[in-house]
N, C-alpha and C. Protein backbone atom coordinates (compact mmCIF):
# COMPACT_ATOMS: atom_id res chain seq x y z
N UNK A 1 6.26 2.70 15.90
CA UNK A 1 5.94 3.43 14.68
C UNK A 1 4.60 2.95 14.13
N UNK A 2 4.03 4.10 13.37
CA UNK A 2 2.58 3.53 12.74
C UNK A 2 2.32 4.18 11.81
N UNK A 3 1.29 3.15 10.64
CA UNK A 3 1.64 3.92 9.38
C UNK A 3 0.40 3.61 8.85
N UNK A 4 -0.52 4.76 8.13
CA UNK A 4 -1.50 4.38 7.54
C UNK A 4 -1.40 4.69 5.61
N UNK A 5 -2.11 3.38 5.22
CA UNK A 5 -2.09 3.32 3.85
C UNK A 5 -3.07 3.79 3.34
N UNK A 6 -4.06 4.42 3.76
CA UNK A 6 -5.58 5.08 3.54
C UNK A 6 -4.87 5.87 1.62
N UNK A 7 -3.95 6.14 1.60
CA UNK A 7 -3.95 7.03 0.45
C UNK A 7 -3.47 6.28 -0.70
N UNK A 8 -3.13 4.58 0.03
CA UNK A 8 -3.06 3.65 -1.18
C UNK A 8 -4.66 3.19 -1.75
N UNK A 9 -5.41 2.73 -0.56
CA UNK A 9 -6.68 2.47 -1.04
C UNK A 9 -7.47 3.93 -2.06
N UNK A 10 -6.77 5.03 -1.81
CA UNK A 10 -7.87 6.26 -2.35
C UNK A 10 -7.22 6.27 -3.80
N UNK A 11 -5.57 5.84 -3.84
CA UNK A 11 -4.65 5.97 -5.31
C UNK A 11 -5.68 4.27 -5.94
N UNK A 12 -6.07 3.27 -5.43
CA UNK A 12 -6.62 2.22 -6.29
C UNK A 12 -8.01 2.71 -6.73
N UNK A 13 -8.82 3.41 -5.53
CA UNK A 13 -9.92 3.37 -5.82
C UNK A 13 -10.18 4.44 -7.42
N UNK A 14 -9.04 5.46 -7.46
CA UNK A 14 -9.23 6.42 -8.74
C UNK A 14 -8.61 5.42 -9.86
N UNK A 15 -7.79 4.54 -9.85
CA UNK A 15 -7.19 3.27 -10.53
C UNK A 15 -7.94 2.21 -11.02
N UNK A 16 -9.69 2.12 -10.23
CA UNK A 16 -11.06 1.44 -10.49
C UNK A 16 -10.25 0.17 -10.30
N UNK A 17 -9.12 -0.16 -9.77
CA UNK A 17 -8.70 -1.20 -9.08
C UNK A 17 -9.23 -1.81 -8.12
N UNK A 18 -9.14 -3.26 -7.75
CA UNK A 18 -9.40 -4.02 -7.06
C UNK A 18 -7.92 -4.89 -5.98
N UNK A 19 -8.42 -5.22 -4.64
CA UNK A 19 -6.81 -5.55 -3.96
C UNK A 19 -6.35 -6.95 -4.89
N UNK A 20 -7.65 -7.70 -5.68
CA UNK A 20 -6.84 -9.15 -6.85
C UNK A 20 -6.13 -8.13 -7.69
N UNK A 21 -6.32 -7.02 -8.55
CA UNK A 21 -5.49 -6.58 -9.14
C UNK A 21 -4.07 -5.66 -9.01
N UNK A 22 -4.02 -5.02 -7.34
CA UNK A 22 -2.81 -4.87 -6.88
C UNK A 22 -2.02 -6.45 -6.65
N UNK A 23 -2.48 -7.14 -6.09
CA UNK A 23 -1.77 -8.65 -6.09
C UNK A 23 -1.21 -8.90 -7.51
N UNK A 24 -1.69 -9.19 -8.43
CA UNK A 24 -1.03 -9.65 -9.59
C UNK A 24 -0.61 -8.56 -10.40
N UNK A 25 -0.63 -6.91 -10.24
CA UNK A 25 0.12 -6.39 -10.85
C UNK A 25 1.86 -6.10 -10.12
N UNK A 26 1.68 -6.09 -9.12
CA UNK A 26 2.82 -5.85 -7.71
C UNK A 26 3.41 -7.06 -7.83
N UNK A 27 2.58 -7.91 -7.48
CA UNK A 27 3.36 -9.30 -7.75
C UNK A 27 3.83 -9.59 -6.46
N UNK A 28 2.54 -9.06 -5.43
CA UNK A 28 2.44 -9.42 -3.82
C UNK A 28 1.95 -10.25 -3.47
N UNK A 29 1.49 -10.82 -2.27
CA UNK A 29 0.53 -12.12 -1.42
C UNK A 29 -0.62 -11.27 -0.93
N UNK A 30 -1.28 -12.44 -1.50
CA UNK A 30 -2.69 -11.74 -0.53
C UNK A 30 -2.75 -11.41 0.88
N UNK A 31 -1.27 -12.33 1.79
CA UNK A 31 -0.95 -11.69 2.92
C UNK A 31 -0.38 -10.22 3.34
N UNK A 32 0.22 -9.54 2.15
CA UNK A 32 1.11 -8.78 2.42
C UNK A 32 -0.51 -7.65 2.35
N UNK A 33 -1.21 -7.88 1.73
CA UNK A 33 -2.35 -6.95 1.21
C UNK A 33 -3.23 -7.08 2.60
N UNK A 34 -3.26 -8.18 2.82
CA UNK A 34 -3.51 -8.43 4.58
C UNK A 34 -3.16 -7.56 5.37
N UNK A 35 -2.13 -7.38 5.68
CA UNK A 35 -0.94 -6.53 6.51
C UNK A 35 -1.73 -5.08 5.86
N UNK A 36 -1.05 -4.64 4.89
CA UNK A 36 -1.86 -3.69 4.47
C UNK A 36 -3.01 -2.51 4.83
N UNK A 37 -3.96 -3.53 4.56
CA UNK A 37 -5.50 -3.18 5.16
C UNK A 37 -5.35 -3.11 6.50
N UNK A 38 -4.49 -3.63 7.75
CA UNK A 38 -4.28 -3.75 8.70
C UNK A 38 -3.99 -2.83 9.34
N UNK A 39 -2.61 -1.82 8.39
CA UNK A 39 -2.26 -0.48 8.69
C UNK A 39 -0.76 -1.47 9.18
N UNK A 40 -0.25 -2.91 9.12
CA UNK A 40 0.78 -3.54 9.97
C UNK A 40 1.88 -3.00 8.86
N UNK A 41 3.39 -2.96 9.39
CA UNK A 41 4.31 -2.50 8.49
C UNK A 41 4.58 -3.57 7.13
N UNK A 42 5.15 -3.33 6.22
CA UNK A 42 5.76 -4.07 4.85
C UNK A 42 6.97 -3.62 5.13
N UNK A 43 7.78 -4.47 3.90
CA UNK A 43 9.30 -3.93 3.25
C UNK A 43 9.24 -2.72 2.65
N UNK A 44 10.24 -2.17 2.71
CA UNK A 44 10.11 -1.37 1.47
C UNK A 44 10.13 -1.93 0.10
N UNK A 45 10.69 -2.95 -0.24
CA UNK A 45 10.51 -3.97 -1.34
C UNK A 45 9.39 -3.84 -1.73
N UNK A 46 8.17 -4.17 -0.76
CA UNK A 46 6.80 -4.38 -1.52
C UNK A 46 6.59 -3.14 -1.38
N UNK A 47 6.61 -2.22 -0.51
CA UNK A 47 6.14 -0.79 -1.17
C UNK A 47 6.82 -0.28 -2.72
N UNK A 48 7.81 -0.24 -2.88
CA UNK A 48 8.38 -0.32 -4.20
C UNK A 48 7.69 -1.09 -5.06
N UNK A 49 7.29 -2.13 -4.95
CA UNK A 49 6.57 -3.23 -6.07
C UNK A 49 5.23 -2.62 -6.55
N UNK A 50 4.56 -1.89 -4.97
CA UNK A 50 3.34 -1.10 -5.23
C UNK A 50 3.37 -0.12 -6.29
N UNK A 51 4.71 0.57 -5.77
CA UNK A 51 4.91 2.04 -6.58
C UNK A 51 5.27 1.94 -8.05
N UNK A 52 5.50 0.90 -8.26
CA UNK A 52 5.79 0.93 -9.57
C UNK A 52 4.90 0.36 -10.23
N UNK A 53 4.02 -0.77 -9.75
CA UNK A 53 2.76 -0.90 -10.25
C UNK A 53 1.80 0.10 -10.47
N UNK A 54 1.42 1.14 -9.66
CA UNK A 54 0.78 1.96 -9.87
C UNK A 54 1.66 3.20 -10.15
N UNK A 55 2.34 3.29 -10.75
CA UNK A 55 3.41 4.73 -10.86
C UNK A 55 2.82 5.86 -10.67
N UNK A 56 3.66 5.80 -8.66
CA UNK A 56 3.58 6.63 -7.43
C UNK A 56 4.98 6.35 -6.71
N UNK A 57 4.44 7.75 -5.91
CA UNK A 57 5.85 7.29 -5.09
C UNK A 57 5.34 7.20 -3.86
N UNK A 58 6.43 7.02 -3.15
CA UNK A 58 6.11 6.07 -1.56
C UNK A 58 4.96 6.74 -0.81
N UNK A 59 5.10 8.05 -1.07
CA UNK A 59 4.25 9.36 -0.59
C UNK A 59 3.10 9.23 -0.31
N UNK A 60 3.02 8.85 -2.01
CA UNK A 60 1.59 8.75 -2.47
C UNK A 60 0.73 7.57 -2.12
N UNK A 61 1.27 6.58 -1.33
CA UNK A 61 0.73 5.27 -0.65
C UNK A 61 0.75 5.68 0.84
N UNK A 62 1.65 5.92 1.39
CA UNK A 62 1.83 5.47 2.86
C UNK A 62 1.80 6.60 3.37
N UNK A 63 1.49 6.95 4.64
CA UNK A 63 1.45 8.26 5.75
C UNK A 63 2.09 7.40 7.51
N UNK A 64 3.37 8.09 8.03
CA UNK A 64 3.58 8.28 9.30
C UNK A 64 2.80 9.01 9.54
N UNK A 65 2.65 8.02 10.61
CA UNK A 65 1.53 8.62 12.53
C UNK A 65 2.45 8.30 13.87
N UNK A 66 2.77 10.00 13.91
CA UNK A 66 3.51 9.75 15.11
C UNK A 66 2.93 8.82 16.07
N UNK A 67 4.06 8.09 16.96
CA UNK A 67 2.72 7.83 18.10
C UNK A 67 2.55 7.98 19.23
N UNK A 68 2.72 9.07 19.85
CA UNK A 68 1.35 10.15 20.32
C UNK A 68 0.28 10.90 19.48
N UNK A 69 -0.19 10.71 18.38
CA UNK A 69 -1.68 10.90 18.09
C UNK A 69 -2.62 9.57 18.42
């Protein structure tokens, strides 16, 4: 499975957010934000932590990529 977060970075960038201020509003690791940027999977836990920090839903952060594209 593969999953890109491209539409979390585009939901911070209209948020004039920074990834220090998803960390301490989420109340994540700078590793998990690691992973992240990576495109590597999370919990749903921390996607939840996201979503409610930025009130969104899962949607609105994350995209499945089948994989055959």
């Amino acid at each position: 499975m593969a999953f890109s977060y491209n539409k979390l970075w585009k939901v911070m960038i209209d948020k004039k957010m920074i990834k220090k201020d998803l960390i301490r509003e989420a109340g994540i690791t700078s590793t998990t934000v690691a992973k992240l940027s990576k495109d590597l999977s999370v919990s749903m836990e921390v996607l939840g932590k996201i979503c409610k920090a930025l009130k969104v839903n899962v949607g609105d952060i994350v995209d499945y990529i089948p994989e055959d594209e």
